[in-house]
C-alpha atoms as a PDB file:
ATOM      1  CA  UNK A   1     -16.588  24.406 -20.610  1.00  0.00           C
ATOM      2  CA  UNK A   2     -13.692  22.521 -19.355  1.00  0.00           C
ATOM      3  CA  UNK A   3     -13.879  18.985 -19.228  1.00  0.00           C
ATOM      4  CA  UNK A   4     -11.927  16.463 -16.907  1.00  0.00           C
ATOM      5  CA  UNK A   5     -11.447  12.932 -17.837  1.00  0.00           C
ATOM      6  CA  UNK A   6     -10.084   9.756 -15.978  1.00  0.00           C
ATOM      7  CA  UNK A   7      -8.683   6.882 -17.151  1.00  0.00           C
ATOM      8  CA  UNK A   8     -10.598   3.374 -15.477  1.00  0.00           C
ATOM      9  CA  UNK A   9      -9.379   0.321 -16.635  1.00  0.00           C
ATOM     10  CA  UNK A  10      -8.053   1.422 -20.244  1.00  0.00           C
ATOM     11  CA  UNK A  11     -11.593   3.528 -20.626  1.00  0.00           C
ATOM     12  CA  UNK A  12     -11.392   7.027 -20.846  1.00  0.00           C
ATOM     13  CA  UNK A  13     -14.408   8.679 -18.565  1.00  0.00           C
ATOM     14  CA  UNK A  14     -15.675  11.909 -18.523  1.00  0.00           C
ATOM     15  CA  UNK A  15     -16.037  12.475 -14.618  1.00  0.00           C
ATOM     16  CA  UNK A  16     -19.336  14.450 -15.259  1.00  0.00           C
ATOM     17  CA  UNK A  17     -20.737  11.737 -15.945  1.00  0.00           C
ATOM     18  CA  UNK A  18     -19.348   9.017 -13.430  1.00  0.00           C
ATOM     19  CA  UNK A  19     -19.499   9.182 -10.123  1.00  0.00           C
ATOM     20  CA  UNK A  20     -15.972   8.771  -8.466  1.00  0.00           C
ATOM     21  CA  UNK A  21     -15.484   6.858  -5.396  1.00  0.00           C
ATOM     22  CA  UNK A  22     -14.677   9.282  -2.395  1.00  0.00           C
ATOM     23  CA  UNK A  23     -11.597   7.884  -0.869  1.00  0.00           C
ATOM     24  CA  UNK A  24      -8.627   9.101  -2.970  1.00  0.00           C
ATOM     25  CA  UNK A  25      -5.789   7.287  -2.042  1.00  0.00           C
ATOM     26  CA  UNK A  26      -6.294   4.309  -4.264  1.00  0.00           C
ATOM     27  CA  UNK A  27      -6.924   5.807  -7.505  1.00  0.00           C
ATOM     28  CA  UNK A  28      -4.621   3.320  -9.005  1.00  0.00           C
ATOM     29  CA  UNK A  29      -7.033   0.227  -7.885  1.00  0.00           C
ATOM     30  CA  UNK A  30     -10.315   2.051  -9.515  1.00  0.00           C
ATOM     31  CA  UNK A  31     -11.913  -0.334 -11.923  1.00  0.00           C
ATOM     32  CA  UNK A  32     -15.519  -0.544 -13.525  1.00  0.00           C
ATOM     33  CA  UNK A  33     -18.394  -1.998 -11.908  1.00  0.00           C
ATOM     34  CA  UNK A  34     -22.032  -1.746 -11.840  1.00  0.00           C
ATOM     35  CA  UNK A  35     -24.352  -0.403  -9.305  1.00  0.00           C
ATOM     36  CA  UNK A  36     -27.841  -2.346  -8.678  1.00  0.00           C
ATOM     37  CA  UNK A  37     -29.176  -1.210 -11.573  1.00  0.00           C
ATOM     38  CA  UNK A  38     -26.518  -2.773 -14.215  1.00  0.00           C
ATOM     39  CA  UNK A  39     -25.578   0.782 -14.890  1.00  0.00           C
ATOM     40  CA  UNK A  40     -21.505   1.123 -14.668  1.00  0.00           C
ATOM     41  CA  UNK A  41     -19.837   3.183 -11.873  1.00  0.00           C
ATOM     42  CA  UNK A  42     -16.271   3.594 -10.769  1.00  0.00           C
ATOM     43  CA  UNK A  43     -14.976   1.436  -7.829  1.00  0.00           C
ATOM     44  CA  UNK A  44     -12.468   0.411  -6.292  1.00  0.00           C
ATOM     45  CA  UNK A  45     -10.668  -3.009  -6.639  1.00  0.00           C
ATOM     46  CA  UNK A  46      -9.668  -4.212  -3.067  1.00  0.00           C
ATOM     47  CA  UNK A  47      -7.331  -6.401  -4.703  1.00  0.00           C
ATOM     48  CA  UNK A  48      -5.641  -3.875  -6.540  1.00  0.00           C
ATOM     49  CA  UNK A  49      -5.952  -1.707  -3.564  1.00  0.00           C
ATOM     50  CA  UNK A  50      -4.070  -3.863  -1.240  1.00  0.00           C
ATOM     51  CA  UNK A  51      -1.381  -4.209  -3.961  1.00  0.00           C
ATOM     52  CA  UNK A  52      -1.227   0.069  -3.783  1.00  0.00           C
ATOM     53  CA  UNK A  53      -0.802  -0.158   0.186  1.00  0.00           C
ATOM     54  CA  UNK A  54       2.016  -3.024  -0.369  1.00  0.00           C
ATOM     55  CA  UNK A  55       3.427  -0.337  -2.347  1.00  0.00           C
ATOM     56  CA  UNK A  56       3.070   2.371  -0.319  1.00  0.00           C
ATOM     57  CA  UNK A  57       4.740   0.243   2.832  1.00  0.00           C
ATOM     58  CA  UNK A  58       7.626  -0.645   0.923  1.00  0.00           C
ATOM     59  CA  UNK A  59       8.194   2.938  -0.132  1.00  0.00           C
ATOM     60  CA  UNK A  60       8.000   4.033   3.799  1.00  0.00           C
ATOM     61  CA  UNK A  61      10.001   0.934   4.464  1.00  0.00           C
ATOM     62  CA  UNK A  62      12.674   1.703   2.516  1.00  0.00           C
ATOM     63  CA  UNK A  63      15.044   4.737   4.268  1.00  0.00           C
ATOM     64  CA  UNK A  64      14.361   2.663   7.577  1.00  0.00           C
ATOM     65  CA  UNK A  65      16.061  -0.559   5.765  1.00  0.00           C
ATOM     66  CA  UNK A  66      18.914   1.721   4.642  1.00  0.00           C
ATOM     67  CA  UNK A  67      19.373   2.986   8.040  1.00  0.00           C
ATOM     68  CA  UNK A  68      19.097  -0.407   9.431  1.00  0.00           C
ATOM     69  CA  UNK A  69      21.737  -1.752   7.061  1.00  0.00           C
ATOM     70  CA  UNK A  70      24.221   0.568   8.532  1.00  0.00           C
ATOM     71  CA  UNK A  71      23.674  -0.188  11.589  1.00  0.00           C
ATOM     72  CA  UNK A  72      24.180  -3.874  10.841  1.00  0.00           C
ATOM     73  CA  UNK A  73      27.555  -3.557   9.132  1.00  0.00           C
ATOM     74  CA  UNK A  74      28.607  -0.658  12.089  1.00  0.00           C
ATOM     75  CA  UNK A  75      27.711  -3.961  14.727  1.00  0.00           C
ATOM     76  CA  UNK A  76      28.971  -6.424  12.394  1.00  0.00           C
ATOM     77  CA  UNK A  77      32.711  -4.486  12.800  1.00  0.00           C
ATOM     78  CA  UNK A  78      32.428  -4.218  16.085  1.00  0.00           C
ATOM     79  CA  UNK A  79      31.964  -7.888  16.166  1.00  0.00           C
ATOM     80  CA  UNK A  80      28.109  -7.167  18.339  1.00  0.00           C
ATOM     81  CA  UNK A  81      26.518 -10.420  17.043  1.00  0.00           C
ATOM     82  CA  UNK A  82      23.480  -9.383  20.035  1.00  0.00           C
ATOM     83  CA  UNK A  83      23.275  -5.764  18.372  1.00  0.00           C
ATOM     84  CA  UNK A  84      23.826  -7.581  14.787  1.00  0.00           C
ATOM     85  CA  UNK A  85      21.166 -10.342  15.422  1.00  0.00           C
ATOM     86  CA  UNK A  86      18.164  -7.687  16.669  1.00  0.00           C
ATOM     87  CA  UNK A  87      18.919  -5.540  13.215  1.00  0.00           C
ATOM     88  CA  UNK A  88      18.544  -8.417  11.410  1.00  0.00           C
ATOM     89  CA  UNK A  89      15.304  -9.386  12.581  1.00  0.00           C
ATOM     90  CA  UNK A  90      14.140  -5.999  12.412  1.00  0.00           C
ATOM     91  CA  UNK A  91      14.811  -5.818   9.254  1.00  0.00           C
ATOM     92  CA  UNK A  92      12.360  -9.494   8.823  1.00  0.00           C
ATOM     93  CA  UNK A  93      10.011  -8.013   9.945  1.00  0.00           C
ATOM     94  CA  UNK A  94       9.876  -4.717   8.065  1.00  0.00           C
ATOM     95  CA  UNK A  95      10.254  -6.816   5.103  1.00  0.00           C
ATOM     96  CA  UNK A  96       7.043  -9.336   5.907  1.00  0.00           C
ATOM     97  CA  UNK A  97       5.070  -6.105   6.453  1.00  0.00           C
ATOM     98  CA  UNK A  98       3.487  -7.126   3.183  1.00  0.00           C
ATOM     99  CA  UNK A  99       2.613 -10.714   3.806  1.00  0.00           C
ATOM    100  CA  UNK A 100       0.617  -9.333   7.171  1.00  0.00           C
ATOM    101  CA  UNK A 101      -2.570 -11.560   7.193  1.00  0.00           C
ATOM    102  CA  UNK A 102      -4.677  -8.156   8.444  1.00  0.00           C
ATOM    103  CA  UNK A 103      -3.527  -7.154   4.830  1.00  0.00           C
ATOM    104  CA  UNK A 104      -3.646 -10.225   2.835  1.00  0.00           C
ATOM    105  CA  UNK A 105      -7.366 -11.001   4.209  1.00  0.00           C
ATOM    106  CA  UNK A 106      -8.722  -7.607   4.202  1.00  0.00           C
ATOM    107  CA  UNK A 107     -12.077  -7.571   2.481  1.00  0.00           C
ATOM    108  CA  UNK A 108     -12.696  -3.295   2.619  1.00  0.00           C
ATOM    109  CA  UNK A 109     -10.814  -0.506   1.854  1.00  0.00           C
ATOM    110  CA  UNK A 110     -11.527   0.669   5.753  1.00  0.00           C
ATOM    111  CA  UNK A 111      -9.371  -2.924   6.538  1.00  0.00           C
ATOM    112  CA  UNK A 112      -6.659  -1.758   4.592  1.00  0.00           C
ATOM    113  CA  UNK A 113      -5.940   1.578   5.574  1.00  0.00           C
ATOM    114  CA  UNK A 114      -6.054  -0.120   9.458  1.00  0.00           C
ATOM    115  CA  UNK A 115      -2.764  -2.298   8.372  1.00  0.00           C
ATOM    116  CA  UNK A 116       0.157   0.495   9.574  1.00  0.00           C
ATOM    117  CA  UNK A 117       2.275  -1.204  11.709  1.00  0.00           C
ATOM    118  CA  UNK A 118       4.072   1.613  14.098  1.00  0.00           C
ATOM    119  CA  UNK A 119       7.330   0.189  13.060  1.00  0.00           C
ATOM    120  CA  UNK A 120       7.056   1.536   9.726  1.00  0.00           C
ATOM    121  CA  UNK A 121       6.716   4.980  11.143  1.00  0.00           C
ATOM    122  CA  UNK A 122       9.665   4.786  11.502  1.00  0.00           C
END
């Protein structure tokens, strides 16, 4: 028989004999709780989970800054302070997307997948 293991806060698990929460995009915020019963389960840490999503915007935020950066230096030469001052506040905003307060107060793991702003789809 072949085992599979997971590492939960510095514990090694065999997952045959945990159950694992469902949602798989935040196995980096699973931690160790306990269910009703004091018996320990796998959950996940909203905290930590919000800190994966901050992660995960600035990773998709990240080509559109580039790309944004050019275009400020291309309006910057052409001496388009109008063209220059909209980049610049586009680029504010894409890098707040972290401090939204949808994000910062979300209590659920539901709530944070719901903070995508469309500008970061770029």
């Amino acid at each position: 028989d072949v085992k599979t293991y997971v590492v939960v806060d510095g514990q090694t698990l065999d997952t045959a004999e945990y159950a694992l929460p469902q949602n798989r995009n935040f196995t980096d915020a699973w931690a160790m709780g306990e269910d009703d019963n004091h018996n320990p389960i796998v959950v996940i840490d909203v905290e930590k989970a919000k800190e994966v999503w901050k992660r995960r915007m600035r990773e998709a935020r990240a080509p559109l800054m580039t790309k944004l950066d050019a275009e400020y230096f291309m309006a910057l030469e052409q001496q388009n302070t109008t063209k220059a001052g909209e980049i610049a506040a586009t680029k504010q905003l894409l890098r707040d997307v972290t401090k939204l307060p949808e994000l910062l107060h979300a209590t659920t793991i539901e709530e944070i997948e719901g903070v995508w702003p469309d500008y970061l789809k770029g």
